[in-house]
C-alpha atoms as a PDB file:
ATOM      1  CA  UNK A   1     395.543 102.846  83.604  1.00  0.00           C
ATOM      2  CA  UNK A   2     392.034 102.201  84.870  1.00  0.00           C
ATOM      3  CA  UNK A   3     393.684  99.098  86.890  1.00  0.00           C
ATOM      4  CA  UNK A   4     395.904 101.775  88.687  1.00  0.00           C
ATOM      5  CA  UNK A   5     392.663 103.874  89.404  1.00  0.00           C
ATOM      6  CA  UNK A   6     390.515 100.848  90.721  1.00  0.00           C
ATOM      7  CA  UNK A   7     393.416 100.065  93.458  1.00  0.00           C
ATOM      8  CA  UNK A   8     393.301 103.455  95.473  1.00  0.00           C
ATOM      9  CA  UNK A   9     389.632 102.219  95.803  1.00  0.00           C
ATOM     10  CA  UNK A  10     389.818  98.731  96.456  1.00  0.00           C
ATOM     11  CA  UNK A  11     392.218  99.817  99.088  1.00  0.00           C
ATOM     12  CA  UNK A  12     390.540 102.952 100.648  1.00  0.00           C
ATOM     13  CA  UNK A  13     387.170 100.107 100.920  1.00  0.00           C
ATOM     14  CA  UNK A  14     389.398  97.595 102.491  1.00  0.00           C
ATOM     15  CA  UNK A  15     390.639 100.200 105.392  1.00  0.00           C
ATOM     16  CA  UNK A  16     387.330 101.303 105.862  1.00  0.00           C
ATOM     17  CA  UNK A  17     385.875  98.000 106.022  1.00  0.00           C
ATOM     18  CA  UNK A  18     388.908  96.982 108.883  1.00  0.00           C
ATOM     19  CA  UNK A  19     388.606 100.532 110.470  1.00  0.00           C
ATOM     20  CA  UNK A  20     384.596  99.363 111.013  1.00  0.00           C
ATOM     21  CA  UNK A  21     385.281  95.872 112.350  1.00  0.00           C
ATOM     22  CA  UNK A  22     387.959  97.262 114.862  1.00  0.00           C
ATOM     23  CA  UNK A  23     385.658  99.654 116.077  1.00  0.00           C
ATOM     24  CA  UNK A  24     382.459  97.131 116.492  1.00  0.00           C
ATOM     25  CA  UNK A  25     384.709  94.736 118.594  1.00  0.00           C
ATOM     26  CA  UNK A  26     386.033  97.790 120.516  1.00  0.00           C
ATOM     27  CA  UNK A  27     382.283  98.577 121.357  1.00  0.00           C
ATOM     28  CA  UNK A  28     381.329  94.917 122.015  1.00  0.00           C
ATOM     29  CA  UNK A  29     384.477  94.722 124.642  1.00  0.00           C
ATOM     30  CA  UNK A  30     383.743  98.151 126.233  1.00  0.00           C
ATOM     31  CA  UNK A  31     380.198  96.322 126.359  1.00  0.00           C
ATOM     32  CA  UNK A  32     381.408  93.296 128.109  1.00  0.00           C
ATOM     33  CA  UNK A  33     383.263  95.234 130.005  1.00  0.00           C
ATOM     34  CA  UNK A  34     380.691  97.320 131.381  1.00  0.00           C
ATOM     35  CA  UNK A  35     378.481  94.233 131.948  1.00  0.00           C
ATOM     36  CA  UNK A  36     381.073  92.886 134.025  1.00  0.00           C
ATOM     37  CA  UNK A  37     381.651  95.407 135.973  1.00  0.00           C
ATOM     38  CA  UNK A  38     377.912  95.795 136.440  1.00  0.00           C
ATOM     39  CA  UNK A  39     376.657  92.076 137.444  1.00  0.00           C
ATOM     40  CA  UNK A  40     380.443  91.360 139.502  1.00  0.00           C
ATOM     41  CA  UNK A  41     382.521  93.791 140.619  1.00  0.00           C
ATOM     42  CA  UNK A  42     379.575  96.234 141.874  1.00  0.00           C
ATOM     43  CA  UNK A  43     378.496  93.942 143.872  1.00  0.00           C
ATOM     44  CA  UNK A  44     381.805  94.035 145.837  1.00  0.00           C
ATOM     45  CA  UNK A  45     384.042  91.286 147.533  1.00  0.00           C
ATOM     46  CA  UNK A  46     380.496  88.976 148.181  1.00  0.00           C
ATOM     47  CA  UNK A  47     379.507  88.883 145.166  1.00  0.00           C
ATOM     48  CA  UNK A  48     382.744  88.324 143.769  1.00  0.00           C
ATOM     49  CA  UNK A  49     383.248  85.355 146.413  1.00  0.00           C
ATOM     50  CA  UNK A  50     380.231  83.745 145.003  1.00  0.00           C
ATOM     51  CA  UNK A  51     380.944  83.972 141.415  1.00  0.00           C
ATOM     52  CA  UNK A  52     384.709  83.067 141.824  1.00  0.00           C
ATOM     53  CA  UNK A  53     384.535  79.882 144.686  1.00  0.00           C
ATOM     54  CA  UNK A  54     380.076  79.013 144.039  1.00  0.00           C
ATOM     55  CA  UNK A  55     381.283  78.541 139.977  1.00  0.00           C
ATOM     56  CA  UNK A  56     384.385  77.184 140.543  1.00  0.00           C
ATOM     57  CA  UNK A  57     383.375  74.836 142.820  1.00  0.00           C
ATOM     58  CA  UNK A  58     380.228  73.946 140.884  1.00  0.00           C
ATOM     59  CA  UNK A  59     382.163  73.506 137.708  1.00  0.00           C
ATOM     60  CA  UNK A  60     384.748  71.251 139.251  1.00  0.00           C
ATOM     61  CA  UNK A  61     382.695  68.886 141.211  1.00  0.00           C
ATOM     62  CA  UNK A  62     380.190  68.519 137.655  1.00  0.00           C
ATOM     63  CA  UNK A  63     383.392  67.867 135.672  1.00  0.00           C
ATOM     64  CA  UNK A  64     384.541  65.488 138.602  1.00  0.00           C
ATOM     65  CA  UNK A  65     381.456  63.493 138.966  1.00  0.00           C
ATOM     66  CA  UNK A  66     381.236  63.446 134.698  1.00  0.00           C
ATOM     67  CA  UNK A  67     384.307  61.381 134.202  1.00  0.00           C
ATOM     68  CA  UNK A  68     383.440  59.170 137.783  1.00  0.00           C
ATOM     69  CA  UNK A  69     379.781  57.804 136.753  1.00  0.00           C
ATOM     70  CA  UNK A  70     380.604  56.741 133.829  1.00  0.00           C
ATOM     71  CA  UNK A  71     379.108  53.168 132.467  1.00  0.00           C
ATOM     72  CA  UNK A  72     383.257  51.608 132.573  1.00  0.00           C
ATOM     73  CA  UNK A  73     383.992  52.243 135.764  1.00  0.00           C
ATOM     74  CA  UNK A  74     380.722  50.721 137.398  1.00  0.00           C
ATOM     75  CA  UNK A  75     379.373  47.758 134.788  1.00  0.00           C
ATOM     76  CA  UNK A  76     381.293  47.432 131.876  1.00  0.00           C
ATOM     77  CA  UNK A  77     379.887  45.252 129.215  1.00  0.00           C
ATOM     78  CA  UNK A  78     382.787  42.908 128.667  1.00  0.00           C
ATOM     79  CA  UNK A  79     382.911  42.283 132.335  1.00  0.00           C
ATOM     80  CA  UNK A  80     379.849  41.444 132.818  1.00  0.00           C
ATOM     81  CA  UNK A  81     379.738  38.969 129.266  1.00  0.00           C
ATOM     82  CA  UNK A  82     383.286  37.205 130.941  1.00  0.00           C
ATOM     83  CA  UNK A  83     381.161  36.666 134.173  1.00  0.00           C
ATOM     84  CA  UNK A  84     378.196  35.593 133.179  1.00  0.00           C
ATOM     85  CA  UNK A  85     380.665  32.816 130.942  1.00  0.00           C
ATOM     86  CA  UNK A  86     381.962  31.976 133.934  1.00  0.00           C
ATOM     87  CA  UNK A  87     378.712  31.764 136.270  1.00  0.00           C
ATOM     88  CA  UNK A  88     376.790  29.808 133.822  1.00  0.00           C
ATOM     89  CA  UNK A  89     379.775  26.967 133.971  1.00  0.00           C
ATOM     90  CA  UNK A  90     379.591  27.349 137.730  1.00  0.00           C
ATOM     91  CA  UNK A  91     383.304  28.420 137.381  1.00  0.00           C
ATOM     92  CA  UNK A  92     382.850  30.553 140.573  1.00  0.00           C
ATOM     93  CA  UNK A  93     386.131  30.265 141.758  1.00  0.00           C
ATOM     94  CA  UNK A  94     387.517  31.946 138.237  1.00  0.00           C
ATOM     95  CA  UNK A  95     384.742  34.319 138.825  1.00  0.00           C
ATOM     96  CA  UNK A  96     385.833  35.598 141.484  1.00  0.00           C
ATOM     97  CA  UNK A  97     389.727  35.702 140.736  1.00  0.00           C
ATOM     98  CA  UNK A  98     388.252  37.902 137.469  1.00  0.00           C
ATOM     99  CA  UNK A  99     386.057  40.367 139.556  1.00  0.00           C
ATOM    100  CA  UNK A 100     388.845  40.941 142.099  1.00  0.00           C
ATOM    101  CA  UNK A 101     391.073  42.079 139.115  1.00  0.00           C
ATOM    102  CA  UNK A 102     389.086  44.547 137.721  1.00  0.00           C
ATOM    103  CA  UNK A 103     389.075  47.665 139.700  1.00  0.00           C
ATOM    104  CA  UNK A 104     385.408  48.589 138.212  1.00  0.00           C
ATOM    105  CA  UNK A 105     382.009  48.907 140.833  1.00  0.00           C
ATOM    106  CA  UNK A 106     380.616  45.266 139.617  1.00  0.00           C
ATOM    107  CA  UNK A 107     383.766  43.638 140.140  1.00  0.00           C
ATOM    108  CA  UNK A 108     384.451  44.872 143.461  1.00  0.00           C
ATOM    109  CA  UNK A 109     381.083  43.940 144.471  1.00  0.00           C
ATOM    110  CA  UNK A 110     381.329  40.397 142.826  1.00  0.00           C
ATOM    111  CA  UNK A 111     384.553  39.777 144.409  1.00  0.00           C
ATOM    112  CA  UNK A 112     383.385  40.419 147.896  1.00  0.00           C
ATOM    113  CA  UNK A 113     379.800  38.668 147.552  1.00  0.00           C
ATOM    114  CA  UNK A 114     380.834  35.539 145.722  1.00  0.00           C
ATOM    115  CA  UNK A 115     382.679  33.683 147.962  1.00  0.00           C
ATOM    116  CA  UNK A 116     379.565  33.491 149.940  1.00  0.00           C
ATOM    117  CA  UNK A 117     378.072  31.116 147.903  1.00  0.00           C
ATOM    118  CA  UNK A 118     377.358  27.758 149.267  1.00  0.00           C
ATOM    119  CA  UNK A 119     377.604  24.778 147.414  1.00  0.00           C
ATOM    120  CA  UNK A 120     376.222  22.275 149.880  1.00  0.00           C
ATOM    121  CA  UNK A 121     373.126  24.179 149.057  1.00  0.00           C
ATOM    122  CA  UNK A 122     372.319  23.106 145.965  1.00  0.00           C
ATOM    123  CA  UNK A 123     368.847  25.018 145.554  1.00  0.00           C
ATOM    124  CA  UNK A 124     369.827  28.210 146.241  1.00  0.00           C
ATOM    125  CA  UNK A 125     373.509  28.600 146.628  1.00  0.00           C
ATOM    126  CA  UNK A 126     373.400  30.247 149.439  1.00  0.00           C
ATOM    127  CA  UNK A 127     371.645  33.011 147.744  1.00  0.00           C
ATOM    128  CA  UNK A 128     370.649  34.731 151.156  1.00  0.00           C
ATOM    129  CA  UNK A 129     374.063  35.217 152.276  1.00  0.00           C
ATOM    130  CA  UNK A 130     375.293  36.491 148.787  1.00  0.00           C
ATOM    131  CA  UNK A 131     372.647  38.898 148.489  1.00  0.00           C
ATOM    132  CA  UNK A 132     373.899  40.307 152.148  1.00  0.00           C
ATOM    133  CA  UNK A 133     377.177  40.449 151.484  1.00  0.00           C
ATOM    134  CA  UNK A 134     376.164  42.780 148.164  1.00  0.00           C
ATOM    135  CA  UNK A 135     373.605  44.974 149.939  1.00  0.00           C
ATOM    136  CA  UNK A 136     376.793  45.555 152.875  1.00  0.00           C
ATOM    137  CA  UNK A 137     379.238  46.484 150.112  1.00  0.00           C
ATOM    138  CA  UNK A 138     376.483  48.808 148.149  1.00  0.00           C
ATOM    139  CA  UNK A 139     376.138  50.303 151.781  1.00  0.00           C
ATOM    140  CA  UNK A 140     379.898  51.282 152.488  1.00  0.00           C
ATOM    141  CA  UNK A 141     380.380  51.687 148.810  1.00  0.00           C
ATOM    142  CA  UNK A 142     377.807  54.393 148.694  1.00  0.00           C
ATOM    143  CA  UNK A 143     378.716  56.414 151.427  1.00  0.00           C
ATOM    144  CA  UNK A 144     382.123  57.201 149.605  1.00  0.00           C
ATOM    145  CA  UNK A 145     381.044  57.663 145.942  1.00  0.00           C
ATOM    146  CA  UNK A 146     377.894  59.658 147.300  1.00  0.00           C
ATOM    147  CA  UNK A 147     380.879  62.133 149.281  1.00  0.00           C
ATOM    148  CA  UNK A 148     381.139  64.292 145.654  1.00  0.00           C
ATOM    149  CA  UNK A 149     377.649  64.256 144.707  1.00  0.00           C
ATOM    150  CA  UNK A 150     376.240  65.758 147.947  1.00  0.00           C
ATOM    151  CA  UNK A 151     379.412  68.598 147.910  1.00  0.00           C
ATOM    152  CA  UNK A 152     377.520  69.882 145.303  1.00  0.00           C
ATOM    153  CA  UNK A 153     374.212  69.504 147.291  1.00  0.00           C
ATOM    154  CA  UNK A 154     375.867  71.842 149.744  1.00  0.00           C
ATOM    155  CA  UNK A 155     376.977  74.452 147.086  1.00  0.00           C
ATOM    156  CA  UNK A 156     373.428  74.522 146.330  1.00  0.00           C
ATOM    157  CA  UNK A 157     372.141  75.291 150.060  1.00  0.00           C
ATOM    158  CA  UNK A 158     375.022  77.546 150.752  1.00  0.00           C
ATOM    159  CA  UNK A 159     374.772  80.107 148.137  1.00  0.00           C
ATOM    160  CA  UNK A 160     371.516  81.210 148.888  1.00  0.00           C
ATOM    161  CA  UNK A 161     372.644  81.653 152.431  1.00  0.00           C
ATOM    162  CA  UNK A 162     375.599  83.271 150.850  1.00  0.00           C
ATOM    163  CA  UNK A 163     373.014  85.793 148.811  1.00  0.00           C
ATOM    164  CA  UNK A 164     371.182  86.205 151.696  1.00  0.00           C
ATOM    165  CA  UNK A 165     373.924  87.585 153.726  1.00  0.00           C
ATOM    166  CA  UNK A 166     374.590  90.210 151.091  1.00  0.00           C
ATOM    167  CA  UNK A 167     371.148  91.194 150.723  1.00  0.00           C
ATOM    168  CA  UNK A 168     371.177  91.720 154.439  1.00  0.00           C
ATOM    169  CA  UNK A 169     374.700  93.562 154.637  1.00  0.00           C
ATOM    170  CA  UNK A 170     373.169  95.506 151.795  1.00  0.00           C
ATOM    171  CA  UNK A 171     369.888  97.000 152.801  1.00  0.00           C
ATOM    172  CA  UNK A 172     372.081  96.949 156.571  1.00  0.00           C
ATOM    173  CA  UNK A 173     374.442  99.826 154.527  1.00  0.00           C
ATOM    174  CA  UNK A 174     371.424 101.473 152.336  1.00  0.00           C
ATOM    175  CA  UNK A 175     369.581 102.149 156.033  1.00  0.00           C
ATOM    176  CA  UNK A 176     372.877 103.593 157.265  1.00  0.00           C
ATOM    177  CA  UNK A 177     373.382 106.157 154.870  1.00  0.00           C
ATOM    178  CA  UNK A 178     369.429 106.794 155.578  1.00  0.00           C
ATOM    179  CA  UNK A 179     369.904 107.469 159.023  1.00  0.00           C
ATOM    180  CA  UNK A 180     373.303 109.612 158.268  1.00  0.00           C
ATOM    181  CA  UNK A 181     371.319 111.971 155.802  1.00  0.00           C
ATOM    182  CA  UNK A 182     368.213 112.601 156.353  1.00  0.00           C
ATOM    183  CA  UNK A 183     367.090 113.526 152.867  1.00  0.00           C
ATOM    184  CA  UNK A 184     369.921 110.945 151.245  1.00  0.00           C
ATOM    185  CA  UNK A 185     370.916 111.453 147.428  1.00  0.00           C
ATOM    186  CA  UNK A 186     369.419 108.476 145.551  1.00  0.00           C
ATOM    187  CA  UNK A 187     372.366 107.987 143.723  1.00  0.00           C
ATOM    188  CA  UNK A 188     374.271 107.402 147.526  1.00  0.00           C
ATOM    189  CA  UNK A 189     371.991 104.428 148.346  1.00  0.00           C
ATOM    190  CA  UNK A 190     372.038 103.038 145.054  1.00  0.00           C
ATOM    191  CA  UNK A 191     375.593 101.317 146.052  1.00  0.00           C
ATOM    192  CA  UNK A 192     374.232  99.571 148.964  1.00  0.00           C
ATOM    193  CA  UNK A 193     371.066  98.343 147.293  1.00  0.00           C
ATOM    194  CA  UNK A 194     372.859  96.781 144.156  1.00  0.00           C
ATOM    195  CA  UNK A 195     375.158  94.771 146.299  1.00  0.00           C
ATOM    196  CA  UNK A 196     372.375  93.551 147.803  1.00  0.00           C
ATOM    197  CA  UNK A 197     370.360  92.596 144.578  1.00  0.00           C
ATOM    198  CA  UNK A 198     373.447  91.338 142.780  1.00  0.00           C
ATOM    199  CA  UNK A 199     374.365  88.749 145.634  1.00  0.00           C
ATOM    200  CA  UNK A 200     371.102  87.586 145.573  1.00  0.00           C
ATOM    201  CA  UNK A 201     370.806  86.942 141.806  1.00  0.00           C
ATOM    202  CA  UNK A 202     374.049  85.014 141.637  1.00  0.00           C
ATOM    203  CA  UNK A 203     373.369  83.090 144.816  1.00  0.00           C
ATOM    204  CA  UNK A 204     370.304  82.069 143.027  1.00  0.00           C
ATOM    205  CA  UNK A 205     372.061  81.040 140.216  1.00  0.00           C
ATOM    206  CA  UNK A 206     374.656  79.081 141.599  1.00  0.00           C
ATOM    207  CA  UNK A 207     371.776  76.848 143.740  1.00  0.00           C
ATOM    208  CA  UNK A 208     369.629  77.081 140.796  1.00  0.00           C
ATOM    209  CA  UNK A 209     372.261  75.416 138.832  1.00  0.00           C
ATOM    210  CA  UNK A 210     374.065  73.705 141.586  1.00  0.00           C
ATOM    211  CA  UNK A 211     370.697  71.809 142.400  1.00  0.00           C
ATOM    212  CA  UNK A 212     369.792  70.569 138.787  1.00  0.00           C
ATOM    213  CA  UNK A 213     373.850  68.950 138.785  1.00  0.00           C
ATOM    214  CA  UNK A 214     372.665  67.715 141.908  1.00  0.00           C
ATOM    215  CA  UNK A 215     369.697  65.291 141.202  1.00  0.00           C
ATOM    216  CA  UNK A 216     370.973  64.461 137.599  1.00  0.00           C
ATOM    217  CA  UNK A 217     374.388  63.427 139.116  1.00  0.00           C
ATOM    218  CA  UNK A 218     372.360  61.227 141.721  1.00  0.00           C
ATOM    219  CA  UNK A 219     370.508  60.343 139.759  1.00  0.00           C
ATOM    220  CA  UNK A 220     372.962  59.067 137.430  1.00  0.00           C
ATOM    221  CA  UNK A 221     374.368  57.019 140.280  1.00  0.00           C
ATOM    222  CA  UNK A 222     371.307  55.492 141.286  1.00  0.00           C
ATOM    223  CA  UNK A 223     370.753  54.120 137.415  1.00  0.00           C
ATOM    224  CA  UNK A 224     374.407  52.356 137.780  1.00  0.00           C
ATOM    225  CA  UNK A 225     374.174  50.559 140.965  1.00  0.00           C
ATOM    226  CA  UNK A 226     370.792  49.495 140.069  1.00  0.00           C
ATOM    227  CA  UNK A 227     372.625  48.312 137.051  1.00  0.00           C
ATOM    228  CA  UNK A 228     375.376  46.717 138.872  1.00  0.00           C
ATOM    229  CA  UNK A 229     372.474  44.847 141.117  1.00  0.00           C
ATOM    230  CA  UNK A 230     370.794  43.263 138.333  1.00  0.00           C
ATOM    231  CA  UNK A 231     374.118  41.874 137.163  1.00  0.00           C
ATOM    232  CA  UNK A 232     374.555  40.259 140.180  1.00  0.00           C
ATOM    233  CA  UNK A 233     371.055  38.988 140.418  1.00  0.00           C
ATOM    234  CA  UNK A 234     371.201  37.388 136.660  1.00  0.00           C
ATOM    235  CA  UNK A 235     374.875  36.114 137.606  1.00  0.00           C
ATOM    236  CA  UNK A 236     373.288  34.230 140.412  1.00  0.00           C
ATOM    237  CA  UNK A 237     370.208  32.803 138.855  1.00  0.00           C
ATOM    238  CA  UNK A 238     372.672  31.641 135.903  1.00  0.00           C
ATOM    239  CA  UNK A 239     374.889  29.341 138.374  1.00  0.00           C
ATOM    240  CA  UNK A 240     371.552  28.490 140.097  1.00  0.00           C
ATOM    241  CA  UNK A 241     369.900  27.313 137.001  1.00  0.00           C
ATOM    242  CA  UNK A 242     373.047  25.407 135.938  1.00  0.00           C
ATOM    243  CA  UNK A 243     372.960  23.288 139.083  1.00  0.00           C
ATOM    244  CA  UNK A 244     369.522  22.501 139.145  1.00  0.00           C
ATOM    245  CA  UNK A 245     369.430  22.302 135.595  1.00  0.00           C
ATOM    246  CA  UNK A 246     367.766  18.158 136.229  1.00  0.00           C
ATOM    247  CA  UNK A 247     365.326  19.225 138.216  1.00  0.00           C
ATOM    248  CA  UNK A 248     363.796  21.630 136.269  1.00  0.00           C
ATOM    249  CA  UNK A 249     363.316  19.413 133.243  1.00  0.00           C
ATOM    250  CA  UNK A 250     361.865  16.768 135.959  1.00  0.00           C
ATOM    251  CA  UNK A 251     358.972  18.802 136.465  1.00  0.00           C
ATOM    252  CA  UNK A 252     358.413  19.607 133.002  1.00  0.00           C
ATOM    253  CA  UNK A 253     356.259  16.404 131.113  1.00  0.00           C
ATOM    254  CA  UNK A 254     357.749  15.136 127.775  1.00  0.00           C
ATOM    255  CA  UNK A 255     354.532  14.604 126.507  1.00  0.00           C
ATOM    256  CA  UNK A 256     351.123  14.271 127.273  1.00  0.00           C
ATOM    257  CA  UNK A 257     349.491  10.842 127.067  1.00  0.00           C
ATOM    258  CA  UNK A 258     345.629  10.482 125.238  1.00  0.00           C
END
């Protein structure tokens, strides 16, 4: 009997409790709705156009340029261990044939400096003409992996222009209405004067966040190649040191005589 009374209860709570969490979620959606409309779609087709192409844009070209400069597709480790093998035996010629298999930054740029190396020059291996060949290829090889990097260098320059151009077009519709009615109705130039504000703000914030990818990404790119480099360079001094192995020891005494 008292379990039969305790159940009306339990279940009257239970509606209550559901009744309470439908209606916070349908106030935190109405919210969310309101603050879109607010910060987007009063700030008309501009504003729209900046949040919908500036962010999509932005967010593409990041997630683009994350899975590009990544440490295996410019100087992976077990490349550069099979290399160095390979140098340090002054097995140049399977060096090469390795590099030119592996589609990665470091072997492309080993496969087309390598064959520069001389062996009639014992001293140096031709290291002049190597160290060309890899400063031409970081040259041309630049220009195309830099091509993503600076698109998002030019979402960050264009969106303030972008903001700009609504803050003009704007205060260009709030003076308008001014010069329509003379004594104009607050609330009438209100429109015209939060398009202008809200382009501005997210112009800002798409160069504001467009410029941060933008030096990180570059950033990121510069640490590789430099990484790539200094492969090359410890490659080269390995085979160099190999050769000339003799000659070092030469000038280094056995012992000194008393």
């Amino acid at each position: 009997m008292i379990l039969n009374m305790s159940l009306p209860k339990a279940n009257a709570w239970t509606v209550g409790t559901a009744m309470t969490v439908l209606a916070s979620g349908s106030a935190m959606a109405a919210e969310k709705g309101n603050a879109l409309q607010r910060f987007i779609f009063d700030g008309g087709p501009l504003t729209i156009f900046i949040v919908a192409i500036g962010l999509l844009s932005l967010i593409s070209l990041t997630v683009f340029n994350f899975m590009n400069l990544t440490k295996a597709k410019y100087a992976p480790d077990d490349l550069k261990g099979a290399l160095l093998d390979h140098m340090v035996n002054c097995r140049v010629r399977s060096a090469i044939e390795l590099s030119a298999s592996h589609p990665s930054y470091l072997g492309r740029m080993m496969a087309y400096s390598l064959p520069n190396i001389d062996a009639t020059q014992p001293e140096d291996l031709g290291r002049e003409r190597v160290e060309d060949a890899i400063a031409d290829f970081s040259i041309n090889e630049t220009r195309k992996q830099m091509t993503f990097i600076n698109m998002i260098s030019l979402v960050a320059q264009s969106a303030p222009m972008l903001g700009l151009f609504g803050t003009v077009f704007g205060m260009i519709e709030a003076f308008s209405t001014l010069a329509t009615n003379n004594s104009a109705d607050p609330s009438e130039l209100a429109g015209s004067i939060s398009i202008a504000l809200l382009t501005t703000m997210w112009g800002l914030i798409v160069a504001i966040l467009a410029l941060f990818a933008y030096f990180f990404f570059k950033n990121r790119f510069n640490t590789l190649v430099a990484d790539c480099h200094g492969t090359a360079e410890n490659l080269i001094n390995a085979s160099i040191q190999t050769v000339n192995a003799d000659a070092h020891l030469a000038k280094i005494p056995e012992g000194i005589a008393v």
